[in-house]
Structure formats: structure tokens, C-alpha cells
C-alpha atoms as a PDB file:
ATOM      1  CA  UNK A   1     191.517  41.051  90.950  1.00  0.00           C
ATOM      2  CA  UNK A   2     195.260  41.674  89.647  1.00  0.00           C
ATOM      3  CA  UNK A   3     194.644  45.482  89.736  1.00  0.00           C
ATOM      4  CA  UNK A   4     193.392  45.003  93.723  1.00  0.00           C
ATOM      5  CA  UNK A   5     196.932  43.220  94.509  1.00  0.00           C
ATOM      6  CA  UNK A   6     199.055  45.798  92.664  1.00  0.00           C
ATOM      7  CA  UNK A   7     197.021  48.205  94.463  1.00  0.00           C
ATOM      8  CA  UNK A   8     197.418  46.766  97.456  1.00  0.00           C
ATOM      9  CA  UNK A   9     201.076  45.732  97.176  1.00  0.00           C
ATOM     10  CA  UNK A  10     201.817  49.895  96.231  1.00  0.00           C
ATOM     11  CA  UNK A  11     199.977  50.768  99.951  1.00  0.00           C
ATOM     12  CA  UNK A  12     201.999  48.812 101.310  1.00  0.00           C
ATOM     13  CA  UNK A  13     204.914  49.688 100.073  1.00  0.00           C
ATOM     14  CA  UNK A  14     203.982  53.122 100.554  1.00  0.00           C
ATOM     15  CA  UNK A  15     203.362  53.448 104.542  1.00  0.00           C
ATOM     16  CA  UNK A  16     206.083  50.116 105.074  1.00  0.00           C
ATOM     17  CA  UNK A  17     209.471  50.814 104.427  1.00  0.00           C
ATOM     18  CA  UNK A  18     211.981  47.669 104.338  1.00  0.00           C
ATOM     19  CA  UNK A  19     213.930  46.809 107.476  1.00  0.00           C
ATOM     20  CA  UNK A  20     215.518  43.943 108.799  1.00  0.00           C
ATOM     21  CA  UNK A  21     213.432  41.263 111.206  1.00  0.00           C
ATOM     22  CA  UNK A  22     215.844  42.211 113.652  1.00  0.00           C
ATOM     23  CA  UNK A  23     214.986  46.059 114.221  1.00  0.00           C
ATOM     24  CA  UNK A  24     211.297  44.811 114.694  1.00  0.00           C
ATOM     25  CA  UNK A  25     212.812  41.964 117.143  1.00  0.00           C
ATOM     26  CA  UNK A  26     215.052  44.485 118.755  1.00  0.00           C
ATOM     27  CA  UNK A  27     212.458  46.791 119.499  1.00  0.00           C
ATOM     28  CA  UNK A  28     210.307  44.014 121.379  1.00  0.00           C
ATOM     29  CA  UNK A  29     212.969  43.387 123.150  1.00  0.00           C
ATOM     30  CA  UNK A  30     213.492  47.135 124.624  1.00  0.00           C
ATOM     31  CA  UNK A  31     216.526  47.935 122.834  1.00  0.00           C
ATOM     32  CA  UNK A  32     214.264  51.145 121.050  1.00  0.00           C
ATOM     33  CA  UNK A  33     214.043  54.221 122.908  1.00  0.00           C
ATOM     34  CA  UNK A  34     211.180  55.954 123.659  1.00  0.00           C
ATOM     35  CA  UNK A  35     209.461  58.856 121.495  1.00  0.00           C
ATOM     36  CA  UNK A  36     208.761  61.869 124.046  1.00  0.00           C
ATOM     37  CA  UNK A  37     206.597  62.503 126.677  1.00  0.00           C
ATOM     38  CA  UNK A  38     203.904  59.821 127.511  1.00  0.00           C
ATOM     39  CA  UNK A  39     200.417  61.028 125.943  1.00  0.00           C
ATOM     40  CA  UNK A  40     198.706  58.367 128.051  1.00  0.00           C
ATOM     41  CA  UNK A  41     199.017  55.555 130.748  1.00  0.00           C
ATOM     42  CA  UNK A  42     197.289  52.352 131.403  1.00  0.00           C
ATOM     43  CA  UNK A  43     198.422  51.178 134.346  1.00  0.00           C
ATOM     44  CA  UNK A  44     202.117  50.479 133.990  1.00  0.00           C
ATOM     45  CA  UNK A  45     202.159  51.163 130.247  1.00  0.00           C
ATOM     46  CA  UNK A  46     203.426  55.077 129.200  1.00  0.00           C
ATOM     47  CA  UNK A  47     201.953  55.445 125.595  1.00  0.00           C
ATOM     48  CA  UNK A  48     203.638  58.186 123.341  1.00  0.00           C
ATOM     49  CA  UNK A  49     204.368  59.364 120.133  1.00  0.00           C
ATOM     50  CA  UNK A  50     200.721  58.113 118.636  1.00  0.00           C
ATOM     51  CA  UNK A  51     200.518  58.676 114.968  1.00  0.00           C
ATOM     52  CA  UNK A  52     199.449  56.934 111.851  1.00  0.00           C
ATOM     53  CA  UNK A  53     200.802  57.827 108.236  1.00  0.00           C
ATOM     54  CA  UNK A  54     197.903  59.349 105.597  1.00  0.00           C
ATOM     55  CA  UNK A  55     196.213  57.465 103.288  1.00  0.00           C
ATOM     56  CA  UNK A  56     195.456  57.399  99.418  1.00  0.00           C
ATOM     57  CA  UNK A  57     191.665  57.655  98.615  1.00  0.00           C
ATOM     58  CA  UNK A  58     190.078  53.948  98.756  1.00  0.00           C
ATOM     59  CA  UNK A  59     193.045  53.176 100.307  1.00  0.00           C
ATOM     60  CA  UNK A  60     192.159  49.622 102.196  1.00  0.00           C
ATOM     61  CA  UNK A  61     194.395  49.658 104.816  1.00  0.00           C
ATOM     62  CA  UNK A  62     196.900  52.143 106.876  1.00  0.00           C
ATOM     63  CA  UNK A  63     199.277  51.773 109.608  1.00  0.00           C
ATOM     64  CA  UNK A  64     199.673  53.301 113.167  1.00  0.00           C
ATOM     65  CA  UNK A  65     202.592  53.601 115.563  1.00  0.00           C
ATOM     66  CA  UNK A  66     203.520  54.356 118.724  1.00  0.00           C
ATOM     67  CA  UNK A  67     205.505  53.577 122.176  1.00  0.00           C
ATOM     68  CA  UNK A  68     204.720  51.583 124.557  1.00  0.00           C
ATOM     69  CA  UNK A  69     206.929  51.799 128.295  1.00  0.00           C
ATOM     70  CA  UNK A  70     206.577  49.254 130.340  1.00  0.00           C
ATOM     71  CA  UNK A  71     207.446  51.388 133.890  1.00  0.00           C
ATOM     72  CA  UNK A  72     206.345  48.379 135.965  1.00  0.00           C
ATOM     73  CA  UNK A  73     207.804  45.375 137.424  1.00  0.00           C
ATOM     74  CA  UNK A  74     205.662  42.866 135.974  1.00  0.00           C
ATOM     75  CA  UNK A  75     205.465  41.929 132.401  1.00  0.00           C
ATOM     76  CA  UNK A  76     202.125  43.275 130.643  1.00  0.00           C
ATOM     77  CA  UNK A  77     200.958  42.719 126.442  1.00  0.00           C
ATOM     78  CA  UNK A  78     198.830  44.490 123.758  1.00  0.00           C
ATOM     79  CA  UNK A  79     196.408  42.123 123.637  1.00  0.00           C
ATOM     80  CA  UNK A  80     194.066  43.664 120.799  1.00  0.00           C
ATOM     81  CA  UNK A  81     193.422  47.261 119.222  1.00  0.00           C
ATOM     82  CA  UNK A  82     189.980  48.503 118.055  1.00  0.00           C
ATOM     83  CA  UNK A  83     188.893  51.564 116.141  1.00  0.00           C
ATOM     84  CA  UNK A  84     185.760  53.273 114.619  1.00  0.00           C
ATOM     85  CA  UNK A  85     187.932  54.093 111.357  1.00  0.00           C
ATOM     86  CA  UNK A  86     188.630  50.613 110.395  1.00  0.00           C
ATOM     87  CA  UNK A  87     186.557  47.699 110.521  1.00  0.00           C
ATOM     88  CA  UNK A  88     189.503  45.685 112.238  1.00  0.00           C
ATOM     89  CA  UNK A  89     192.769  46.890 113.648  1.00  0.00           C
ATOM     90  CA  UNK A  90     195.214  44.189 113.943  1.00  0.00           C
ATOM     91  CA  UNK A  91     199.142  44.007 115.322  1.00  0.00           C
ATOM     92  CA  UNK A  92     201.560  43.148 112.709  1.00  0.00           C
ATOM     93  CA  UNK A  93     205.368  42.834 112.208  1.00  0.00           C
ATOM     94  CA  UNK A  94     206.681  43.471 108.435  1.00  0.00           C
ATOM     95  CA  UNK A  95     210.091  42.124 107.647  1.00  0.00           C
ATOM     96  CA  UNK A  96     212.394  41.827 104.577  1.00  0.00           C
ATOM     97  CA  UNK A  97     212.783  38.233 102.850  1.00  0.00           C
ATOM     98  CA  UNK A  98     215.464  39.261 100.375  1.00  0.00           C
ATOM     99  CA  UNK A  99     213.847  41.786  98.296  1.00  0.00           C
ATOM    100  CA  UNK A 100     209.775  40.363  99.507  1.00  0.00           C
ATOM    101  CA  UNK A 101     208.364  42.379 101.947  1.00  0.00           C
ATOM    102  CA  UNK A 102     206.642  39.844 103.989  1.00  0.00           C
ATOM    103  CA  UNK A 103     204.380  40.781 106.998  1.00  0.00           C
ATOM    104  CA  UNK A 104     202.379  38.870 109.227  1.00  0.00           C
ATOM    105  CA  UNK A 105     199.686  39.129 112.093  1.00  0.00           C
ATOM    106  CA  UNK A 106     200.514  39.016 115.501  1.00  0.00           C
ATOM    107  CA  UNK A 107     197.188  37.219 117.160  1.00  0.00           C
ATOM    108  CA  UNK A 108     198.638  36.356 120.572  1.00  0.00           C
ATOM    109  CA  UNK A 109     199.257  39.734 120.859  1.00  0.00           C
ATOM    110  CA  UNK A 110     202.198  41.489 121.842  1.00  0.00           C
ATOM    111  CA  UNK A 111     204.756  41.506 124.595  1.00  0.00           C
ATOM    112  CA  UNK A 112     206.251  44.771 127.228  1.00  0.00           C
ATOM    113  CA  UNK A 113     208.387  43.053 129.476  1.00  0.00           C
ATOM    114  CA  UNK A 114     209.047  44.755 132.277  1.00  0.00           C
ATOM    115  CA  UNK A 115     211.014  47.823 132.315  1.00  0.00           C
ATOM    116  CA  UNK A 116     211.196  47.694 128.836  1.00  0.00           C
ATOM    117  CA  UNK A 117     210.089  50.082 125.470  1.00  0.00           C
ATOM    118  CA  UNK A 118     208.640  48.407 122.684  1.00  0.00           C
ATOM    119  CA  UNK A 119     208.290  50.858 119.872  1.00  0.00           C
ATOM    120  CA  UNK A 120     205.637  50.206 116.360  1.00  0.00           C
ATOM    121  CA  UNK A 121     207.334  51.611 114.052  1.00  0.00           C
ATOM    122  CA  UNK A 122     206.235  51.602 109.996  1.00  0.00           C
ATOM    123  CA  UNK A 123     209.599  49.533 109.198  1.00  0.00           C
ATOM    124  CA  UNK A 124     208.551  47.070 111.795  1.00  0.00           C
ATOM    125  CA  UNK A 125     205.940  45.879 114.459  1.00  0.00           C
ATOM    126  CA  UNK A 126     202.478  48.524 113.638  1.00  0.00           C
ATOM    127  CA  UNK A 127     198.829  48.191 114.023  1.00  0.00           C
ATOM    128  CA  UNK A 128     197.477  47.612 110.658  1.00  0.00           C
ATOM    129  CA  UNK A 129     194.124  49.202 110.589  1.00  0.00           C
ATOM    130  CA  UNK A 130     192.120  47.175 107.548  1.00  0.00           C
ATOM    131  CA  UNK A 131     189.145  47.719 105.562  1.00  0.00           C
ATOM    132  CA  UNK A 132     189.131  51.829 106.413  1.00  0.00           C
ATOM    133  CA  UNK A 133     186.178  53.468 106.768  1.00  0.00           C
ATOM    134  CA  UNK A 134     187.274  56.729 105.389  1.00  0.00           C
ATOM    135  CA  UNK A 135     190.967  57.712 104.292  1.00  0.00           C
ATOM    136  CA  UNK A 136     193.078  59.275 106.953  1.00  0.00           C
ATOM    137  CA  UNK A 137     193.532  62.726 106.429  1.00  0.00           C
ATOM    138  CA  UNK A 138     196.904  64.651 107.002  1.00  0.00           C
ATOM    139  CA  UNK A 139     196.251  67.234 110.287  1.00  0.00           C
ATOM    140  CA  UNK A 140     193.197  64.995 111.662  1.00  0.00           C
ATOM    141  CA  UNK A 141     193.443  62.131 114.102  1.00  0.00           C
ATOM    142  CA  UNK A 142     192.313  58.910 114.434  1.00  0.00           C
ATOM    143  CA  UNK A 143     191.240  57.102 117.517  1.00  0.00           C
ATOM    144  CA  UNK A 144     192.450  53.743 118.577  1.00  0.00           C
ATOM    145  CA  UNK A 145     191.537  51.257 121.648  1.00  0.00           C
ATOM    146  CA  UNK A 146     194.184  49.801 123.136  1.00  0.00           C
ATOM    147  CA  UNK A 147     194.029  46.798 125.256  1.00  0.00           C
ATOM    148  CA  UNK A 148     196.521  45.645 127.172  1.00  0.00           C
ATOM    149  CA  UNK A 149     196.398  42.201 129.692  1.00  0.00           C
ATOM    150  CA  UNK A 150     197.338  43.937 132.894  1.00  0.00           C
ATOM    151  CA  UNK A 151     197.069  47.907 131.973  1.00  0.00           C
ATOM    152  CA  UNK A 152     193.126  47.588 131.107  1.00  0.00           C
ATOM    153  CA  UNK A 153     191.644  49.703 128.257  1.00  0.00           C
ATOM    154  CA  UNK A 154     192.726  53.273 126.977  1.00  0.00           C
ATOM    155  CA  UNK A 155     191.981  55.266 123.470  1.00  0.00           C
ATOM    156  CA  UNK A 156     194.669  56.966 122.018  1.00  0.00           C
ATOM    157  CA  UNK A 157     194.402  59.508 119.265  1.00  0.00           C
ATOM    158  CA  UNK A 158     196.891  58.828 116.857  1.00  0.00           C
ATOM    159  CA  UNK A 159     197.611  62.051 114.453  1.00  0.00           C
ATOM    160  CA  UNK A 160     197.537  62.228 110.611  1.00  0.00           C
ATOM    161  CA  UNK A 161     200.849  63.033 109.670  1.00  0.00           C
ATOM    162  CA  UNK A 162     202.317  62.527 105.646  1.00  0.00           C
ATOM    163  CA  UNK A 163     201.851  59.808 103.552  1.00  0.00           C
ATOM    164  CA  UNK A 164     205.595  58.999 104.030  1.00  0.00           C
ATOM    165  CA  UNK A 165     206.405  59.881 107.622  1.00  0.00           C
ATOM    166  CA  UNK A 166     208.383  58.557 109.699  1.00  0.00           C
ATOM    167  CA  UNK A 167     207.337  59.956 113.159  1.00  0.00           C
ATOM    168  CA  UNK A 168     205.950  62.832 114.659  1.00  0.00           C
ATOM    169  CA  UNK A 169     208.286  66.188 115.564  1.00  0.00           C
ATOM    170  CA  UNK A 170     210.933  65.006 118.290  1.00  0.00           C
ATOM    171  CA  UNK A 171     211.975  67.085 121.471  1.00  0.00           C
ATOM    172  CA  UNK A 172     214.487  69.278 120.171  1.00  0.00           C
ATOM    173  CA  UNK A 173     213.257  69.830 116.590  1.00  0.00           C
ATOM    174  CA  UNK A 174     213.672  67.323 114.935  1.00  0.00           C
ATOM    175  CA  UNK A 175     211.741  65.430 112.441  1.00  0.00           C
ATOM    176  CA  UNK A 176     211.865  61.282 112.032  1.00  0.00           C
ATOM    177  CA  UNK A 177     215.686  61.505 112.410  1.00  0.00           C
ATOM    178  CA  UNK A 178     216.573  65.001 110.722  1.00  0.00           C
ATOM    179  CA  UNK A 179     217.934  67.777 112.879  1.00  0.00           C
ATOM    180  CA  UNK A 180     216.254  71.155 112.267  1.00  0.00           C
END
């Protein structure tokens, strides 16, 4: 049992890296900007810059991020996420309490007011994918169902990128905040 919390305290810390509840809060509020081109639409919702962080062997859990625009005029949420490579997939905000990373489940889902870009991020609001049924494998993808109030139902791919990265390659070159 005390080896499965260690364990489990390491993935996290692995694909979560510490950051204040206000970046998460900021980024619900549209202050983040958006991460490229829009890879898919449900109704007034512009997805982009799907990916989800590799995974250790028997890992029990990974993350996925993306951006969500909100081009409309009315309000719209995330209302629930769904995948065949987890046995649930669940929104989540992590946050620092001193030096405890604490995060917590989002069940009421997850607001896009209008007009604005709410960005998951692995410092901040993510989909937690739990109990995986295989690990996520650097260059491969993995689909997620994304269901929004207003916007209906889409499936995303999100791709494999490294255990510790940040993003996926930006317009211009760069790399989660590094200029090539």
C-alpha cells in the first residue's frame, strides 16, 4: 500500500509541474492564449494543441491538454471526457499549497465563456485519464471524447509527446517556450 502512494505521488509529480492556483484560474478566465491552429470544432468551441505527456509502464494515471476557444457569443462547458485508453477520464485542476501539490476533480465540469480561451495545461486545469489501459507511448496518440453542453460531442486525438513535455512544437519553432 505505501509503495502504491509513493508510486503514485512520483507520477504525479512527474507529468504535474507546480504552479500557482492562479495560472489555472487565469486560464479559465481567458487570460491564456491559444496554442495554434484549431485541430477541431464543436460548434463554437476551436480545439487545438491536443497532446498528453508519456507514461511509465503500469503507470495508473496520465494527463492530457489542450485549448479550448470559445468563438461564440454564448457561454458553453466541458461537461465530461471519455476514452478507450483509460477506464475514466476526469477534469482536474492541480495547485500548489505551500510545497503540497494538491489537485482536485472538477465534476460540474468546466467553463468557456464566451469569447474566451481556456487552456489545460500540465501545471494547471488537465484531463486526468485514470486506471490506463495501456501506457502511452511517445509518437502514438490517444483518443479522447469531448463533451461539451452546447458544442455536442467530438474525439480528439491527443499525441504522445515526452514524459516531461510541456506542449507540442509552436508556430514558429518553438518548443513549450524555447525558441529554436
Amino acid at each position: 500500500m505505501t509503495f502504491r502512494i509513493i508510486f503514485s505521488a512520483a507520477l504525479a509529480a512527474i507529468f504535474l509541474t507546480a504552479a500557482p492556483v492562479e495560472a489555472a484560474l487565469a486560464a479559465s478566465s481567458g487570460m491564456a492564449m491559444a496554442a495554434g491552429k484549431p485541430t477541431a470544432t464543436a460548434g463554437d468551441i476551436e480545439i487545438s494543441g491536443p497532446f498528453a505527456r508519456a507514461t511509465l509502464p503500469g503507470a495508473p494515471a496520465g494527463g492530457g491538454y489542450l485549448t479550448l476557444s470559445n468563438e461564440g457569443r454564448t457561454a458553453d462547458k466541458l461537461v465530461s471526457a471519455s476514452s478507450p485508453a483509460a477506464g475514466t477520464v476526469s477534469l482536474h485542476v492541480m495547485s500548489m499549497n505551500g510545497s503540497v501539490m494538491q489537485m482536485r476533480a472538477l465534476p460540474d465540469g468546466l467553463d468557456i465563456p464566451a469569447g474566451a480561451t481556456v487552456k489545460l495545461t500540465p501545471d494547471g486545469l488537465h484531463l486526468m485519464f485514470e486506471h490506463l489501459k495501456g501506457p502511452f507511448v511517445e509518437g502514438k496518440t490517444v483518443p479522447v471524447t469531448l463533451r461539451f453542453q452546447k458544442g455536442g460531442e467530438i474525439t480528439v486525438q491527443l499525441s504522445v509527446l515526452g514524459i516531461a513535455a510541456k506542449g507540442p512544437a509552436a508556430a514558429g519553432g518553438s518548443i513549450a517556450g524555447m525558441n529554436m
